[in-house]
PDB file of N, CA and C in Angstrom:
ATOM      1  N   UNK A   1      -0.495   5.082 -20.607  1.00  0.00           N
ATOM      2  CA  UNK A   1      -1.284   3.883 -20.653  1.00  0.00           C
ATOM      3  C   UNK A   1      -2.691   4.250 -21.097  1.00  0.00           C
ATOM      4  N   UNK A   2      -3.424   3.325 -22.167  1.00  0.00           N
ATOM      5  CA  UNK A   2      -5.040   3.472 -22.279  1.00  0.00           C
ATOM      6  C   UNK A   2      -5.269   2.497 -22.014  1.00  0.00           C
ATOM      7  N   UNK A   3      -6.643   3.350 -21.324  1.00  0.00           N
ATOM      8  CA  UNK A   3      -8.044   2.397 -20.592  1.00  0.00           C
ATOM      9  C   UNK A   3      -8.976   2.384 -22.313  1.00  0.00           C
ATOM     10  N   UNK A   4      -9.535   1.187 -22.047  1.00  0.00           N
ATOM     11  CA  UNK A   4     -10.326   1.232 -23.419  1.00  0.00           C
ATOM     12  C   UNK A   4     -11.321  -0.058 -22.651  1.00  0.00           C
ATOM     13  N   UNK A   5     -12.397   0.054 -22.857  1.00  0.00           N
ATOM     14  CA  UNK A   5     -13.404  -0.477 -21.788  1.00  0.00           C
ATOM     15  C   UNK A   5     -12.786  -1.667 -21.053  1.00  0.00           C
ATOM     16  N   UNK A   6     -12.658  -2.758 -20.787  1.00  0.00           N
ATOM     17  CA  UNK A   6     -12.006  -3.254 -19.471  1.00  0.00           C
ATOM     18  C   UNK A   6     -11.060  -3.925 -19.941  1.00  0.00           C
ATOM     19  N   UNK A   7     -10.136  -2.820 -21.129  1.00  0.00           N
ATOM     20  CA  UNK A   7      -8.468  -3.482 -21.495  1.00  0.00           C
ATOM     21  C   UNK A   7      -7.500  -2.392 -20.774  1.00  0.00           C
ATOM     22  N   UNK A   8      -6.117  -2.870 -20.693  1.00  0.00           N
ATOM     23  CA  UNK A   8      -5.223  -2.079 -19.833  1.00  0.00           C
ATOM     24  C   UNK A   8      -3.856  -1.996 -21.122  1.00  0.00           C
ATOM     25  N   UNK A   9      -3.697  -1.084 -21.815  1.00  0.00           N
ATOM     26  CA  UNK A   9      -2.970  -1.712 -22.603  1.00  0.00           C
ATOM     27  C   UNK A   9      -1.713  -0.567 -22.506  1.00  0.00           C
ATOM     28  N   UNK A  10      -0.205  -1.319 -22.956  1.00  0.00           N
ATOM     29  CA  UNK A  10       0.946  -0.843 -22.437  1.00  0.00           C
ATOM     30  C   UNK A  10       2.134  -1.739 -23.309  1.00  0.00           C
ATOM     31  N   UNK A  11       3.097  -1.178 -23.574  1.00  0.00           N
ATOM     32  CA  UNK A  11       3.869  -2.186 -24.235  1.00  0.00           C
ATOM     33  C   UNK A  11       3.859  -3.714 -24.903  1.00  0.00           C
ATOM     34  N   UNK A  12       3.009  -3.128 -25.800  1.00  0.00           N
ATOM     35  CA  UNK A  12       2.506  -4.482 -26.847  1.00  0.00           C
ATOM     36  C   UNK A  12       1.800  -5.230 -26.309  1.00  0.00           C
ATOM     37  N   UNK A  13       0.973  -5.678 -24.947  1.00  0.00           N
ATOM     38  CA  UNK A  13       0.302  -6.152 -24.308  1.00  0.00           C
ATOM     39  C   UNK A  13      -0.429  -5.926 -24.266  1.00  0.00           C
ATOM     40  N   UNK A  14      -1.314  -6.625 -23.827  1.00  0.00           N
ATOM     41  CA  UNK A  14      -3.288  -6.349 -23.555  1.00  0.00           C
ATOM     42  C   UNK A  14      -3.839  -6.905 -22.425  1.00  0.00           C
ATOM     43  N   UNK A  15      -3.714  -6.838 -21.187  1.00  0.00           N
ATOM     44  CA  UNK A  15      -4.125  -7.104 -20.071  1.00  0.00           C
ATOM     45  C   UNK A  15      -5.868  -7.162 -20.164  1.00  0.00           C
ATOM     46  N   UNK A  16      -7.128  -7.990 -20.108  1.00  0.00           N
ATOM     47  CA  UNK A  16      -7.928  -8.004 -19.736  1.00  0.00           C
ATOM     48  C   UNK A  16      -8.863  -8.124 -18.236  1.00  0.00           C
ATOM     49  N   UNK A  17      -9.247  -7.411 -17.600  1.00  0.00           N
ATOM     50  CA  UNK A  17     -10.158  -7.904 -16.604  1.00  0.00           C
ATOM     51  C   UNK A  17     -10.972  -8.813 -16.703  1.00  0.00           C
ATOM     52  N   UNK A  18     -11.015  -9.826 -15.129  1.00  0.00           N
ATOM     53  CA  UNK A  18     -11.815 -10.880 -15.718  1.00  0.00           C
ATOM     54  C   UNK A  18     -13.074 -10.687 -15.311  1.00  0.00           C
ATOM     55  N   UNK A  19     -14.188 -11.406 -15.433  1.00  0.00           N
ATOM     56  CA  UNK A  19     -15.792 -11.128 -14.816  1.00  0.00           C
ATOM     57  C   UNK A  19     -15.930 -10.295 -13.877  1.00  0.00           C
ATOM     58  N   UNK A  20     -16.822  -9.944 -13.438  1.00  0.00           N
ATOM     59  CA  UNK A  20     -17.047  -9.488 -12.206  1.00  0.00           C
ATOM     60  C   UNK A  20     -17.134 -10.536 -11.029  1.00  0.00           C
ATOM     61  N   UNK A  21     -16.865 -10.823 -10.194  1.00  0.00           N
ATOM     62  CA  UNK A  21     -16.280 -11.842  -8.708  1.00  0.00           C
ATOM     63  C   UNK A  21     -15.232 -12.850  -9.515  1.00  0.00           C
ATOM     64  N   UNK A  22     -15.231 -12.658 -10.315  1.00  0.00           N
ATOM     65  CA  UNK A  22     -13.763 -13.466 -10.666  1.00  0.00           C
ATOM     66  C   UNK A  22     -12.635 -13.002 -10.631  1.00  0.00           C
ATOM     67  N   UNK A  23     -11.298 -13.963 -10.321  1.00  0.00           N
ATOM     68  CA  UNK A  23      -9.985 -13.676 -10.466  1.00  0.00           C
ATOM     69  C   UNK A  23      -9.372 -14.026 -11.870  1.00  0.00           C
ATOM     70  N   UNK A  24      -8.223 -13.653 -11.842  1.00  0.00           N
ATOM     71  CA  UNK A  24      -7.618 -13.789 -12.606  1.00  0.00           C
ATOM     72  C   UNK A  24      -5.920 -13.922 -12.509  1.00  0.00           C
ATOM     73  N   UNK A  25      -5.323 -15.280 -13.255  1.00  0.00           N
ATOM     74  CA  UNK A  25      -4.136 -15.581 -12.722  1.00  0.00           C
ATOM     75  C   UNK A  25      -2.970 -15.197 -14.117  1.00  0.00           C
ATOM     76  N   UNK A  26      -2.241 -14.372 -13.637  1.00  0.00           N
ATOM     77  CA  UNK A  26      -1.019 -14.257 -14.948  1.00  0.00           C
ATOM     78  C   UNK A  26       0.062 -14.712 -14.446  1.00  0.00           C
ATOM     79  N   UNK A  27       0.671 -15.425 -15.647  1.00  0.00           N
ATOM     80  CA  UNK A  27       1.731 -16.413 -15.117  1.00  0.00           C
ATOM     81  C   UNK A  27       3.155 -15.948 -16.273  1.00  0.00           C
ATOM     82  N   UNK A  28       4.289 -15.947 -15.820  1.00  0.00           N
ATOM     83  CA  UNK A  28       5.424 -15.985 -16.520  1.00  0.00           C
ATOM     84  C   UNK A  28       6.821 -16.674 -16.091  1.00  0.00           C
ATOM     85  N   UNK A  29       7.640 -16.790 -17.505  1.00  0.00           N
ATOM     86  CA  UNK A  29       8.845 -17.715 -16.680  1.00  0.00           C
ATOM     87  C   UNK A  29       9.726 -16.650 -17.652  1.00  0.00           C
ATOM     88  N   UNK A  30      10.873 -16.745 -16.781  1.00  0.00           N
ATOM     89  CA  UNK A  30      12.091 -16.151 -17.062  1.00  0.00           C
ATOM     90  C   UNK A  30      13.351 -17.268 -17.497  1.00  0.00           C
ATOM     91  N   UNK A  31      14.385 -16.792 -17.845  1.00  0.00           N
ATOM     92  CA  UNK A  31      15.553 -18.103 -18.229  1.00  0.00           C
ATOM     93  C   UNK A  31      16.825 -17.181 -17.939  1.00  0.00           C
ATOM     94  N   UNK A  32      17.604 -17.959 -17.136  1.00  0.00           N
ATOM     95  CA  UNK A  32      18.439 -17.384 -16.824  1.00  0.00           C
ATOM     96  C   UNK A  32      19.943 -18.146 -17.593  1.00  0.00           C
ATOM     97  N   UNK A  33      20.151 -18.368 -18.485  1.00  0.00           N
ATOM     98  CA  UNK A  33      20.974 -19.922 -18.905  1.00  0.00           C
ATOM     99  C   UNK A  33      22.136 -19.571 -18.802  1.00  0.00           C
ATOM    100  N   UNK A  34      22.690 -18.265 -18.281  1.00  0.00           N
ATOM    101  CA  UNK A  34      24.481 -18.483 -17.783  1.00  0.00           C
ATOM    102  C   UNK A  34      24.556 -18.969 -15.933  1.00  0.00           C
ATOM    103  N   UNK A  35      22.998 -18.975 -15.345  1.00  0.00           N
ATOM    104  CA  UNK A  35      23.362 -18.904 -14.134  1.00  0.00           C
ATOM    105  C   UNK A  35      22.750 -20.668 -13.687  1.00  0.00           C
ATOM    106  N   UNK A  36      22.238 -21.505 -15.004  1.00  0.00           N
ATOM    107  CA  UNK A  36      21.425 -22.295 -15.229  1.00  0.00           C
ATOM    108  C   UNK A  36      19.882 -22.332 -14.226  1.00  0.00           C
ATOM    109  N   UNK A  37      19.407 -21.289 -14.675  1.00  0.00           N
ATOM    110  CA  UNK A  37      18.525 -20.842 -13.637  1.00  0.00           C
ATOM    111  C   UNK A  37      17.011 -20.583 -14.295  1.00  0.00           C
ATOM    112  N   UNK A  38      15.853 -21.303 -13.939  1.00  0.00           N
ATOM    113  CA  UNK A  38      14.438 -20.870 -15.191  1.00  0.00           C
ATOM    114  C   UNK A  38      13.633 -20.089 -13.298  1.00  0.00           C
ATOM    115  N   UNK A  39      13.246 -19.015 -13.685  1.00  0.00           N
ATOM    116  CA  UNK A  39      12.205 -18.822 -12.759  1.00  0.00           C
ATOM    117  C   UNK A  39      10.860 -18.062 -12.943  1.00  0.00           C
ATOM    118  N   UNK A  40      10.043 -18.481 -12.127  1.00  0.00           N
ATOM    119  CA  UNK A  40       8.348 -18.425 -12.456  1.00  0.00           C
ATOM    120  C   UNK A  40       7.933 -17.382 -11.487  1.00  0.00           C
ATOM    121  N   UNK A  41       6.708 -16.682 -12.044  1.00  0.00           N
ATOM    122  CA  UNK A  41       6.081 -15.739 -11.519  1.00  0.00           C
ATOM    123  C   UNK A  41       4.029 -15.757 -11.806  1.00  0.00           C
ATOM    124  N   UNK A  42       3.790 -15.979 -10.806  1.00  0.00           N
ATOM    125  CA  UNK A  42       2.126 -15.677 -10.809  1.00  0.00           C
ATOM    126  C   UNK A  42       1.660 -14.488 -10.066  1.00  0.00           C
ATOM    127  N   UNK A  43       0.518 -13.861 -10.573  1.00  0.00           N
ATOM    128  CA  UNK A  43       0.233 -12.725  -9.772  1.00  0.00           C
ATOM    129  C   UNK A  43      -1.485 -13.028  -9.871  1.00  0.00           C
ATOM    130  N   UNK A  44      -2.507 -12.773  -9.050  1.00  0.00           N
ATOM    131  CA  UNK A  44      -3.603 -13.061  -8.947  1.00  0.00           C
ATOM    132  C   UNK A  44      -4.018 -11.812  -8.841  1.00  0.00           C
ATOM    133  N   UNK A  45      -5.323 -11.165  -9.675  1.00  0.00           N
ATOM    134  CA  UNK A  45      -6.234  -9.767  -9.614  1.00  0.00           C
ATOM    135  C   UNK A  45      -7.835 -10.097  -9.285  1.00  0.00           C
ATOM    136  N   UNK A  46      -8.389  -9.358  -9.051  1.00  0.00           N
ATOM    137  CA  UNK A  46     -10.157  -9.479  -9.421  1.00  0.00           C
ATOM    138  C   UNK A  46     -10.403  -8.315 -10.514  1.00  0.00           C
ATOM    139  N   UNK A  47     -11.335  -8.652 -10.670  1.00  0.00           N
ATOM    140  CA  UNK A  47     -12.020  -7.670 -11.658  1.00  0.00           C
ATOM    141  C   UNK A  47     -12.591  -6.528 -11.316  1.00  0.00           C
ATOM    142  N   UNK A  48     -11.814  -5.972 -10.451  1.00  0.00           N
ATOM    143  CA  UNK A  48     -11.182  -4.204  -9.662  1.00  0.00           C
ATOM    144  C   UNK A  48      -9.966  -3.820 -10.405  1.00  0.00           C
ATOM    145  N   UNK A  49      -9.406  -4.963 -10.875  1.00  0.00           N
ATOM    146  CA  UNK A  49      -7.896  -4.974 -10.390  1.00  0.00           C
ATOM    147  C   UNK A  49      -7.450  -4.391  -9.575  1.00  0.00           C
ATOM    148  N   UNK A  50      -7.433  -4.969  -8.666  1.00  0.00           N
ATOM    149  CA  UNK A  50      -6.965  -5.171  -7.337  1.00  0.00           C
ATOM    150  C   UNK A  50      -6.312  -6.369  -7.300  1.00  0.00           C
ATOM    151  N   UNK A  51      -4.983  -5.994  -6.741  1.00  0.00           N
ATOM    152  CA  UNK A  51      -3.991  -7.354  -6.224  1.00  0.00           C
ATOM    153  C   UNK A  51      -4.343  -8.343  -5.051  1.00  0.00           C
ATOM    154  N   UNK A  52      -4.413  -9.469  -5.228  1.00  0.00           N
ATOM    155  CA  UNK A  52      -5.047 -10.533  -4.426  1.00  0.00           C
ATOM    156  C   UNK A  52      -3.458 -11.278  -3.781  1.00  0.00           C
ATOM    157  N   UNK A  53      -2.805 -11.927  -4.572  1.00  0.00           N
ATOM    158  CA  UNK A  53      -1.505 -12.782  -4.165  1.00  0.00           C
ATOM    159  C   UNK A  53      -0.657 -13.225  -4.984  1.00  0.00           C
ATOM    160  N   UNK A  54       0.289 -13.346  -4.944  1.00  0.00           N
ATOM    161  CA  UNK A  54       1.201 -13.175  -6.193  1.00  0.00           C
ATOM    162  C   UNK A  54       2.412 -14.268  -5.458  1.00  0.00           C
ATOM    163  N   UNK A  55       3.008 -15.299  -6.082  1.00  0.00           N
ATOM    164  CA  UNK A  55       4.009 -15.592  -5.558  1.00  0.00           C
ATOM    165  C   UNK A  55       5.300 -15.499  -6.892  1.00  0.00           C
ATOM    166  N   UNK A  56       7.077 -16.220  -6.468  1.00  0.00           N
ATOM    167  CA  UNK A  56       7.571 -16.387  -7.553  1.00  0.00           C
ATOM    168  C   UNK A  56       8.620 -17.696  -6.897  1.00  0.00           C
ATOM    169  N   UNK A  57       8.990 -18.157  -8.057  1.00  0.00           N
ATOM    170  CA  UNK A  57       9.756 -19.481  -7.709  1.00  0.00           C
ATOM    171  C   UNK A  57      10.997 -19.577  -8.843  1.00  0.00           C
ATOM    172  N   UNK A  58      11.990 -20.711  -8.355  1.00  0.00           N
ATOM    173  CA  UNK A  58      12.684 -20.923  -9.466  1.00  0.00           C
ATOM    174  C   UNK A  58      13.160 -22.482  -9.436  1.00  0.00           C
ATOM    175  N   UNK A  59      14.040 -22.789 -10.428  1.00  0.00           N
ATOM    176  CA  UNK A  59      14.828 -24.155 -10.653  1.00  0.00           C
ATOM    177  C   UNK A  59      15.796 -23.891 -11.178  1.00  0.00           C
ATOM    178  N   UNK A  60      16.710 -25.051  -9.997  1.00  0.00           N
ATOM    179  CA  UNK A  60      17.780 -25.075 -11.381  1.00  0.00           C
ATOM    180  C   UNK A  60      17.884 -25.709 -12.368  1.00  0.00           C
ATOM    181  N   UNK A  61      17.586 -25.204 -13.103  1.00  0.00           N
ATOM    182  CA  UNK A  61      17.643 -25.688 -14.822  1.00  0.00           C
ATOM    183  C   UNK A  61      17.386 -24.916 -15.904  1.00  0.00           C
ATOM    184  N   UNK A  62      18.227 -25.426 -17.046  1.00  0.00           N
ATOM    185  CA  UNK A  62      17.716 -24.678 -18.466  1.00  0.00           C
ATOM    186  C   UNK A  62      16.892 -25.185 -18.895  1.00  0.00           C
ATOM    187  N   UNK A  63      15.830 -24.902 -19.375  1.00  0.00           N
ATOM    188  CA  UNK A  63      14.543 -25.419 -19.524  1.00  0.00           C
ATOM    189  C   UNK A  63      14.316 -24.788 -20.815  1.00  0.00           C
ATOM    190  N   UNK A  64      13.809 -25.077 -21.942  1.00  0.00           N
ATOM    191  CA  UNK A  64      13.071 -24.862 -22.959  1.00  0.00           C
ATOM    192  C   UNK A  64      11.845 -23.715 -22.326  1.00  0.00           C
ATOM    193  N   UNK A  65      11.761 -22.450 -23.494  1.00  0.00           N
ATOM    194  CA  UNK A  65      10.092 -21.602 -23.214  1.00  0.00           C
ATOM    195  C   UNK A  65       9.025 -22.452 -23.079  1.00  0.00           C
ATOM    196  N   UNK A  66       8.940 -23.638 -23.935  1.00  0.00           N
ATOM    197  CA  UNK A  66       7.716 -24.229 -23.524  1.00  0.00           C
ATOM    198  C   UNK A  66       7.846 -25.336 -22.233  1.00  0.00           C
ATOM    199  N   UNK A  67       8.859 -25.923 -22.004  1.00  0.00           N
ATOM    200  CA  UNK A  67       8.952 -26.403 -20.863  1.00  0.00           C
ATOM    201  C   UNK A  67       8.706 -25.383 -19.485  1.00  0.00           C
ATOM    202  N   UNK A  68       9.185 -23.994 -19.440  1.00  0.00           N
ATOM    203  CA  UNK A  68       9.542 -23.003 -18.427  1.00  0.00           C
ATOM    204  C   UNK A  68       7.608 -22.523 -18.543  1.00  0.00           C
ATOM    205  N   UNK A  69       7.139 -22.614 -19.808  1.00  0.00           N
ATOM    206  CA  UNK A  69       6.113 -21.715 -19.557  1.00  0.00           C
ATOM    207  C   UNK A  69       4.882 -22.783 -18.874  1.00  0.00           C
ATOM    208  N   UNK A  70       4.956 -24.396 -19.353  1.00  0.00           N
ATOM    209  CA  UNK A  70       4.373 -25.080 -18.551  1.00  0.00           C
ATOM    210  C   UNK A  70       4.266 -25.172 -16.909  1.00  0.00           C
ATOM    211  N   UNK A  71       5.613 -25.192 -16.879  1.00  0.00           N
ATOM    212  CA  UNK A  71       5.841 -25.176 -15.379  1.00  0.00           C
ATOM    213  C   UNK A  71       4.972 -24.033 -14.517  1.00  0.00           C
ATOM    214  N   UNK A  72       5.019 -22.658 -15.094  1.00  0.00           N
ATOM    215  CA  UNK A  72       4.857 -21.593 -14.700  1.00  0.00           C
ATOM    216  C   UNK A  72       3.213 -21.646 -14.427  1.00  0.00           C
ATOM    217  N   UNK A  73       2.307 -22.569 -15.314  1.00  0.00           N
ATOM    218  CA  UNK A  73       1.150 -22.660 -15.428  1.00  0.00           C
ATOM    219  C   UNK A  73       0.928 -23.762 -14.245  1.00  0.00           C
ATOM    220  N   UNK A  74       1.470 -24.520 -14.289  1.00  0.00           N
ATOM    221  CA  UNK A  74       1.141 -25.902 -13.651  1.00  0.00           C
ATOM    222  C   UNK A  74       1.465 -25.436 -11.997  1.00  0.00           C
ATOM    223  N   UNK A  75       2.345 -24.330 -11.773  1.00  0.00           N
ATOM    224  CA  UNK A  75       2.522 -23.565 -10.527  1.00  0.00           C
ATOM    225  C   UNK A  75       1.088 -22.942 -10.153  1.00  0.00           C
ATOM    226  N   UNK A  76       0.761 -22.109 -11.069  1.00  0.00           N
ATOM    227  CA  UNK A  76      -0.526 -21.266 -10.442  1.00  0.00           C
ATOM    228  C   UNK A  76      -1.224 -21.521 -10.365  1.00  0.00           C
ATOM    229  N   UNK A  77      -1.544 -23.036 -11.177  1.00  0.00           N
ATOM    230  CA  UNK A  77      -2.733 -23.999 -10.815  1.00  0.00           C
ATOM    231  C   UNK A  77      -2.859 -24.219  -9.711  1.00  0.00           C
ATOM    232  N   UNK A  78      -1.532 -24.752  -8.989  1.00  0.00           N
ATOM    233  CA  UNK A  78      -1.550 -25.308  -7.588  1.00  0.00           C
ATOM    234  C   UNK A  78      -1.623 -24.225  -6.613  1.00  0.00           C
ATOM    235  N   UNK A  79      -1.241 -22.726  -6.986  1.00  0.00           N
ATOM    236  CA  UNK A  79      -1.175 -21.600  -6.168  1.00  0.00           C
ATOM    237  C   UNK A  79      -2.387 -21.478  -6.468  1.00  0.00           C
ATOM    238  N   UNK A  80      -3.379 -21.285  -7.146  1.00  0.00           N
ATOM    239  CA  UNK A  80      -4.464 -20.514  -7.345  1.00  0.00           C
ATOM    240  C   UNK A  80      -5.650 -21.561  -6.323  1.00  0.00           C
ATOM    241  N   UNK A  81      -5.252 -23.152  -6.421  1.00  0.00           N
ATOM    242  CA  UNK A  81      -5.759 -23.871  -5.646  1.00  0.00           C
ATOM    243  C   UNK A  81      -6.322 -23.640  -4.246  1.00  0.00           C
ATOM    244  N   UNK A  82      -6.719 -22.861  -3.850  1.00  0.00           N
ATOM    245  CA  UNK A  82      -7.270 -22.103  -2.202  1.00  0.00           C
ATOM    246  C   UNK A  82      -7.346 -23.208  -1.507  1.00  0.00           C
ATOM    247  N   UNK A  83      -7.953 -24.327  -1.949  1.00  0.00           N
ATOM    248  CA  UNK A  83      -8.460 -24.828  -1.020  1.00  0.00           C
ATOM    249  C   UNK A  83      -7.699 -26.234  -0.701  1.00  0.00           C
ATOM    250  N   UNK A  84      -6.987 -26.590  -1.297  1.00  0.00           N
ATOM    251  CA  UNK A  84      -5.780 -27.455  -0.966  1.00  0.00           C
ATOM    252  C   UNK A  84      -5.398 -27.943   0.289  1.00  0.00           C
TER     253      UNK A  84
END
C-alpha cells in the first residue's frame, strides 16, 4: 500500500482523509441476484483514520446498482445522523 500525503491507495482505489475533526462516511451495496438479496455497508473514519462506526444491512430484492447504491447512501445519511 502507498501513503502519498493524505491518500491511502490500494487496488484501483483512492481512499481520501477527510479535514481535520471531520468524519467521513463510505458507503457500498452488494447484489446478490440468485439469493434475491441487495446488501449495504457504511463505515465511518476521522481524519486519523481511525474507525468510528460502521454498520451493514440488507433487502430482499434485486435492485438495480443505481437503485442499491442510492439506498446505501440514503442509509448512512440516517446512520451518520447522531443526533436523531
Amino acid at each position: 500500500m502507498q501513503h502519498v500525503q493524505n491518500r491511502v491507495q490500494g487496488n484501483n482505489s483512492v481512499w481520501e482523509k477527510p479535514r481535520e475533526t471531520w468524519l467521513k462516511c463510505n458507503v457500498d451495496a452488494a447484489f446478490h441476484v440468485d439469493n434475491h438479496l441487495t446488501s449495504f455497508a457504511c463505515c465511518v473514519r476521522d481524519s486519523h483514520e481511525q474507525f468510528i462506526r460502521a454498520q451493514t444491512k440488507w433487502q430482499q430484492a434485486n435492485m438495480t446498482v443505481l437503485e442499491g447504491g442510492a439506498i446505501a447512501l440514503l442509509d448512512a445519511i440516517h446512520f451518520a445522523d447522531v443526533n436523531r
